[in-house]
Protein backbone atom coordinates (compact mmCIF):
# COMPACT_ATOMS: atom_id res chain seq x y z
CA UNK A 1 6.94 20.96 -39.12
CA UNK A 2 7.96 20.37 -35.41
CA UNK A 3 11.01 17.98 -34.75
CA UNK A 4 9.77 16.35 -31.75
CA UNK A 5 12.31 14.38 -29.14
CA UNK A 6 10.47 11.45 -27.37
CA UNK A 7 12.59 11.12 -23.69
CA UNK A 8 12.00 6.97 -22.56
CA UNK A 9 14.20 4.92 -20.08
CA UNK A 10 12.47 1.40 -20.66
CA UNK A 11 10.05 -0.37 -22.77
CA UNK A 12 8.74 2.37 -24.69
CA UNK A 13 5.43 1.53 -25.58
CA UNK A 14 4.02 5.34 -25.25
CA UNK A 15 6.67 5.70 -27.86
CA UNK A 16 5.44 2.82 -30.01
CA UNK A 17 1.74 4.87 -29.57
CA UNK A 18 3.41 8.18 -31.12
CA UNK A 19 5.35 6.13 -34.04
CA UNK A 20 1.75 4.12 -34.76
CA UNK A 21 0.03 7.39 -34.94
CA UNK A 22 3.11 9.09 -36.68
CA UNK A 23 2.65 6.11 -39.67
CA UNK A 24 -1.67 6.81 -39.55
CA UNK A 25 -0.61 10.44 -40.26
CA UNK A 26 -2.41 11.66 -37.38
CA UNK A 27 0.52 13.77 -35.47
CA UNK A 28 -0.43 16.77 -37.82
CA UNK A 29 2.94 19.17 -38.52
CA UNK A 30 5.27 17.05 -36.55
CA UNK A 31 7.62 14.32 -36.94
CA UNK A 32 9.59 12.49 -34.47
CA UNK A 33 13.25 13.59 -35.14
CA UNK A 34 14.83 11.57 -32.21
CA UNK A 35 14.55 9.30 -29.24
CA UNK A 36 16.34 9.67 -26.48
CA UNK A 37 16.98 7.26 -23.57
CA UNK A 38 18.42 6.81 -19.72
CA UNK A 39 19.93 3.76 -20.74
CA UNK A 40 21.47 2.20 -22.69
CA UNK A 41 20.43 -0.96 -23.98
CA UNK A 42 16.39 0.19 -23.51
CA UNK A 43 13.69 -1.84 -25.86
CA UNK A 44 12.50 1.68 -26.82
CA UNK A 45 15.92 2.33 -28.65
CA UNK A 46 14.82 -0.61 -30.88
CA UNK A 47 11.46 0.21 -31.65
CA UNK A 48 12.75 4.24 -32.40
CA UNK A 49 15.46 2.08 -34.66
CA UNK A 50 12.43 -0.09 -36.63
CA UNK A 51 10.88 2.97 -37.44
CA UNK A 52 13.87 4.63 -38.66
CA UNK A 53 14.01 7.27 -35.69
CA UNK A 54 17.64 8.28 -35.16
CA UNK A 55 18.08 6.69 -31.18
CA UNK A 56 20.82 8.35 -28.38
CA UNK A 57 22.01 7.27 -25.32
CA UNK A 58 22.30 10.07 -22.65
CA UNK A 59 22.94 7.54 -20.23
CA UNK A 60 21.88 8.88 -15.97
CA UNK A 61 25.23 6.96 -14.42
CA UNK A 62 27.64 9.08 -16.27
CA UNK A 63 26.44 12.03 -14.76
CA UNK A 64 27.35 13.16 -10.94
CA UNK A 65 23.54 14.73 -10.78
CA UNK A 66 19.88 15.17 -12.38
CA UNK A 67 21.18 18.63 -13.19
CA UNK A 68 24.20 17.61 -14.93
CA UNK A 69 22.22 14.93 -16.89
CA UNK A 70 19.45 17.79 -17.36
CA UNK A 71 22.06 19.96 -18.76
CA UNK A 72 23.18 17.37 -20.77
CA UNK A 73 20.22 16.68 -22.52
CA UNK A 74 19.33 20.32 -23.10
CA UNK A 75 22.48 20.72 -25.32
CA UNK A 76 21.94 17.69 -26.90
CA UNK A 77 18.08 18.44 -27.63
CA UNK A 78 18.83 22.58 -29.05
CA UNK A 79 21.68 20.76 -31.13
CA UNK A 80 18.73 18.27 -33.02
CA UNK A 81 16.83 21.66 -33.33
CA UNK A 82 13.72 20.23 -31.27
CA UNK A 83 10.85 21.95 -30.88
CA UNK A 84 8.53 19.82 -28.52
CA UNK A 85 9.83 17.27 -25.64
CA UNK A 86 7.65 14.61 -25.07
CA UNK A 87 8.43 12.12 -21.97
CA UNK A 88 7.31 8.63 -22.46
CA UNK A 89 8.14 6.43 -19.22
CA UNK A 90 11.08 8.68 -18.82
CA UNK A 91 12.21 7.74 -14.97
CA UNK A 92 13.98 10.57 -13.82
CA UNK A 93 13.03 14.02 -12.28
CA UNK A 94 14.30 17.04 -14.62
CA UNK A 95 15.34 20.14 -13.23
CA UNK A 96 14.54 23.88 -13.99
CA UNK A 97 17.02 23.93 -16.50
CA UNK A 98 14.73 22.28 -18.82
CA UNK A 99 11.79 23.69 -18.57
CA UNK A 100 14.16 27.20 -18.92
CA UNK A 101 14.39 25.84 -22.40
CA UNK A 102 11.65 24.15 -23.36
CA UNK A 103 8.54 26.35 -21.26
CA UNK A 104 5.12 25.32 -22.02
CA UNK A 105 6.97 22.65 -25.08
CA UNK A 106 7.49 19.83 -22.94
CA UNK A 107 4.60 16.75 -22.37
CA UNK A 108 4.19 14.25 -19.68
CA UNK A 109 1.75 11.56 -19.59
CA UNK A 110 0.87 10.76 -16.23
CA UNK A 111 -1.40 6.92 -15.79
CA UNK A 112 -3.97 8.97 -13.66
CA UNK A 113 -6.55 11.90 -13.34
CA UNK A 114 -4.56 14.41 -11.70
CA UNK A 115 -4.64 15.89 -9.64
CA UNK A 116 -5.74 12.81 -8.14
CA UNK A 117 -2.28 10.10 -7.54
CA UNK A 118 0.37 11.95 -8.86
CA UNK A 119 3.36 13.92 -7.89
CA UNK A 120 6.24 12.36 -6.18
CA UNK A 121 6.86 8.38 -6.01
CA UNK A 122 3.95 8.01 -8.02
CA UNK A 123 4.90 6.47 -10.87
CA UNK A 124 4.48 3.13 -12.58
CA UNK A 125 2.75 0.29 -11.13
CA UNK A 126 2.18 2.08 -8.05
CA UNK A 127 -0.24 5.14 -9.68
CA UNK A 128 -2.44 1.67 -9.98
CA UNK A 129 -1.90 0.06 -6.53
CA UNK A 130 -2.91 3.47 -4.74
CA UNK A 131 -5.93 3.66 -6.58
CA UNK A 132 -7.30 0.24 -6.16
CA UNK A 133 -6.22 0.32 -2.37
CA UNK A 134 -8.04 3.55 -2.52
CA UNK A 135 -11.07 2.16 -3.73
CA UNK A 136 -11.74 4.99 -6.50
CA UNK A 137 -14.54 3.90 -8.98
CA UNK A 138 -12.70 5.82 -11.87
CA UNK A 139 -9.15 6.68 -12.81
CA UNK A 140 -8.00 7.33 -16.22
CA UNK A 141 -4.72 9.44 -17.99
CA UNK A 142 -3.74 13.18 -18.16
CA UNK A 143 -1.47 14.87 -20.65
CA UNK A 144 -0.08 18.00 -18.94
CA UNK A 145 2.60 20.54 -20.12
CA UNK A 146 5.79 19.89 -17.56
CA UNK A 147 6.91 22.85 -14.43
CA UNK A 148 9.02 22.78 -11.94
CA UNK A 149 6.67 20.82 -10.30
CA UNK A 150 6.44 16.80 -10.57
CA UNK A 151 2.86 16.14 -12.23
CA UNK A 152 2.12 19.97 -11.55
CA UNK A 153 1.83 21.77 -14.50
CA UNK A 154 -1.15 22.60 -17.00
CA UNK A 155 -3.80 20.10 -17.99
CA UNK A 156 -4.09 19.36 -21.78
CA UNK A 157 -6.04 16.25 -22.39
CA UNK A 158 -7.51 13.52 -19.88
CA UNK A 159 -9.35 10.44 -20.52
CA UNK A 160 -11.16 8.49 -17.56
CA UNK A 161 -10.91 4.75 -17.85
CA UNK A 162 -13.37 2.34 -14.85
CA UNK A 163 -12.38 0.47 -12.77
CA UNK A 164 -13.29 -3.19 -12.56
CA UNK A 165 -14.03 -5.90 -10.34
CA UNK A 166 -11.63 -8.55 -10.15
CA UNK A 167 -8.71 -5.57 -11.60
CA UNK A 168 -5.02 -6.13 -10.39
CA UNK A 169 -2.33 -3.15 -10.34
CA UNK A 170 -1.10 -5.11 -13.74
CA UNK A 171 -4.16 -5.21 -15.67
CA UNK A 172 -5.66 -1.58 -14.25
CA UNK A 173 -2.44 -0.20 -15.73
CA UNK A 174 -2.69 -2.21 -19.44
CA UNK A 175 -6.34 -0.70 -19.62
CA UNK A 176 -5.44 2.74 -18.60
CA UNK A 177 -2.70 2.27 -21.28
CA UNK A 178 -4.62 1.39 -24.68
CA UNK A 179 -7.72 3.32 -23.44
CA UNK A 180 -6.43 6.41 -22.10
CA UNK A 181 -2.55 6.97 -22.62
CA UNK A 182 -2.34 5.96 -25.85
CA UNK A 183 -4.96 7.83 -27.25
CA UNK A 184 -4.32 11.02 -25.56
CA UNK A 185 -0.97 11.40 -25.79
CA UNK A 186 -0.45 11.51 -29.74
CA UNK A 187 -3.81 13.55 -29.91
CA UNK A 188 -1.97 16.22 -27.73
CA UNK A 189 0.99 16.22 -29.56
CA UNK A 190 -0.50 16.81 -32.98
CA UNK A 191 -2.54 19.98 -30.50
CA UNK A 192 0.57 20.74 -29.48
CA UNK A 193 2.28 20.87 -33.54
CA UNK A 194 -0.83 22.51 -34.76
CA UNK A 195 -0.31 25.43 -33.00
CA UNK A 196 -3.76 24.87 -31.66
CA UNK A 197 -2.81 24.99 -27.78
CA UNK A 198 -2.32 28.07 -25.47
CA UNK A 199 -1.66 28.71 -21.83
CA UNK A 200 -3.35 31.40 -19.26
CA UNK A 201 -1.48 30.37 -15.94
CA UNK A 202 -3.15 26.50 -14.79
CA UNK A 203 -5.95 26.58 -17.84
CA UNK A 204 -5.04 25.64 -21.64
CA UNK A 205 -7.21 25.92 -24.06
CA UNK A 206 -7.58 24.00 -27.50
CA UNK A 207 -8.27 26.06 -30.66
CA UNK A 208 -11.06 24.72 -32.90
CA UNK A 209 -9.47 23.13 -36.28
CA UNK A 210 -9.23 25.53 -39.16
């Protein structure tokens, strides 16, 4: 069974996806050992605390740098003996130490179809403005493994979600959400806990079901 740490900083509602799946019984040889937040105070604390997730605090303003926080969470994840790091609206760039760690064990979920809209600043509401001011027909999710690079490392899973007439930044990203990034992300952690993923430089491939 892998322990899996979910890394948030706000709402958590990628989070709430994982613990919804987690109580369907559809993250297959995992379980979510831990949550893990920026801040403290975050709503996702509370919804890891419903569900009876032990919640910690490894809070960004106590620490001089992103290394030191990096650093910081590394111990703190080897000491919960976790095997697979998924970030969920986490808000702050990692460095190498983590990926040192955790290499090819860590998932993002980025609110676009990389490599299309991604990398630095995009994040958040503005994955959504970009694309509308863009005008692209089609945008969607992607669940890739994390690298040194921001939104640059190995493709698992993506979903493509249209784009509407009328569609705001707000309601683009609430659609990309329940279509894309919440179905995704949960089936590419179970992938992930099933042993059913592996890595040949930028292509992964998924392992039929036993």
């Amino acid at each position: 069974m892998t322990r899996i740490a979910v890394l948030v900083s706000g709402g958590g509602t990628n989070l709430q996806a994982l613990i919804d799946a987690q109580a369907r019984g559809e993250l297959k040889n995992g379980t979510i050992a831990a949550v893990l937040s920026s801040k403290a105070g975050a709503y996702a604390l509370e919804r890891a605390e419903k569900a009876s997730i032990p919640g910690y605090v490894v809070a960004r303003k106590e620490f001089a740098s992103n290394r030191e926080m990096t650093q910081a969470l590394v111990a703190k994840l080897k000491e919960l003996d976790i095997g697979l790091v998924v970030l969920a609206g986490f808000m702050h760039i990692l460095t190498e130490e983590m990926v040192q760690a955790y290499p090819n064990a860590i998932l993002n979920v980025h609110p676009a179809l990389i490599p299309s809209f991604c990398g630095a600043g995009y994040y958040g509401l503005h994955v959504h403005e970009k694309a509308l001011a863009y005008g692209v027909k089609v945008t969607g999710a992607t669940v890739h493994f994390v690298n040194e690079e921001p939104d640059g490392g190995p493709i698992i899973l993506q979903k493509a979600v249209d784009i509407l007439p009328g569609d705001t930044p707000e309601s683009l990203q609430r659609r990309v959400m329940e279509q894309a990034e919440w179905v995704i992300l949960p089936r590419a952690v179970s992938l992930f806990c099933q042993g059913r993923l592996s890595v040949d430089g930028r292509i992964v491939s998924i392992k039929k079901e036993e």
